[in-house]
Protein backbone atom coordinates (compact mmCIF):
# COMPACT_ATOMS: atom_id res chain seq x y z
CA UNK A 1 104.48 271.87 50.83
CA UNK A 2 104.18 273.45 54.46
CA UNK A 3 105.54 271.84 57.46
CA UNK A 4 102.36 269.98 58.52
CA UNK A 5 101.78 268.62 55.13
CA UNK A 6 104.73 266.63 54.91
CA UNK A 7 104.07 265.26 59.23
CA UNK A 8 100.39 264.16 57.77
CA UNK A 9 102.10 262.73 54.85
CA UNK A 10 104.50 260.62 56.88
CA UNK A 11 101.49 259.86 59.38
CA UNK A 12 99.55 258.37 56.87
CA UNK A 13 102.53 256.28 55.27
CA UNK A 14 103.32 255.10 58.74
CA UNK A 15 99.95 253.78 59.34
CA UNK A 16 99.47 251.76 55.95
CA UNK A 17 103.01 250.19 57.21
CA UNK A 18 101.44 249.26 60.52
CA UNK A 19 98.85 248.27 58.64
CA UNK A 20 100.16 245.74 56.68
CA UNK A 21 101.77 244.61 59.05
CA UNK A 22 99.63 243.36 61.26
CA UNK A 23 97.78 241.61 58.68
CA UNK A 24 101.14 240.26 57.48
CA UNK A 25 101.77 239.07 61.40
CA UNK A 26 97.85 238.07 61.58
CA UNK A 27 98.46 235.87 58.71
CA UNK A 28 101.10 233.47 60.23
CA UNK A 29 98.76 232.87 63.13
CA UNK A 30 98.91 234.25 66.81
CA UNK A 31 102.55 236.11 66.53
CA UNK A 32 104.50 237.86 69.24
CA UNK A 33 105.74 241.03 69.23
CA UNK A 34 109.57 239.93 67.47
CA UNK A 35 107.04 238.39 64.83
CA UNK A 36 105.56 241.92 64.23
CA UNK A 37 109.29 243.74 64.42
CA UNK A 38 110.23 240.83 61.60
CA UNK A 39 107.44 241.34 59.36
CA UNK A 40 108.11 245.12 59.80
CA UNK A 41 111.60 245.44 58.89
CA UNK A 42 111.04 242.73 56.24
CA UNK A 43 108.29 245.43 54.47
CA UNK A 44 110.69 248.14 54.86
CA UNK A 45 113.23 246.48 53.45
CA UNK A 46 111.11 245.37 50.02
CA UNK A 47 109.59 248.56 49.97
CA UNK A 48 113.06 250.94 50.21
CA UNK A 49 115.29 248.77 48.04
CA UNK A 50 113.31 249.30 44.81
CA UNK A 51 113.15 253.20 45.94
CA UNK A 52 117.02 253.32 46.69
CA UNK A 53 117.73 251.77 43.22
CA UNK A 54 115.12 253.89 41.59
CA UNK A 55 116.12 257.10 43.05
CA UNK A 56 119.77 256.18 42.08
CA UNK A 57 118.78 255.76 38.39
CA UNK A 58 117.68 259.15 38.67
CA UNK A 59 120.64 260.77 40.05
CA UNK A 60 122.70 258.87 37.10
CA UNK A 61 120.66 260.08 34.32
CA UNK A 62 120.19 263.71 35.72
CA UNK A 63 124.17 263.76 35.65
CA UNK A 64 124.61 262.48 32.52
CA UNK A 65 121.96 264.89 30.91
CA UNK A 66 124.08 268.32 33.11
CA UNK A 67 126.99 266.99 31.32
CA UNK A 68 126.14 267.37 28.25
C-alpha cells in the first residue's frame, strides 16, 4: 500500500475511536473532558490487548513452523 493509503487508513480508525467514544462518554450523562480521556484510553486498552496477544500467537507459531 502507498503512503497515503495507510494515513487514510489510520484516519478512518481514529475517527470510529472518537466515535465511540463520545457515545461511550454521552452515555454516562453530561461528562467532562477527563471523562472522554477515560473512556478513551479504556477503548484502547480493550481493543490493543486482544491484538498484542493475538499478534504474539502469531510470532510463536511462525517460529515454531521456521524451525522445523
Amino acid at each position: 500500500m502507498k503512503k497515503t493509503e495507510w494515513i487514510i487508513f489510520a484516519l478512518l480508525i481514529l475517527m470510529g475511536l472518537c466515535c465511540l467514544t463520545v457515545s461511550g462518554t454521552a452515555m454516562w450523562g453530561p461528562g467532562s473532558i477527563q471523562a472522554y480521556f477515560k473512556t478513551f484510553l479504556h477503548l484502547c486498552m480493550w481493543m490493543g490487548l486482544p491484538i498484542i496477544f493475538l499478534g504474539i500467537v502469531y510470532l510463536v507459531i511462525v517460529m515454531k513452523r521456521q524451525g522445523k
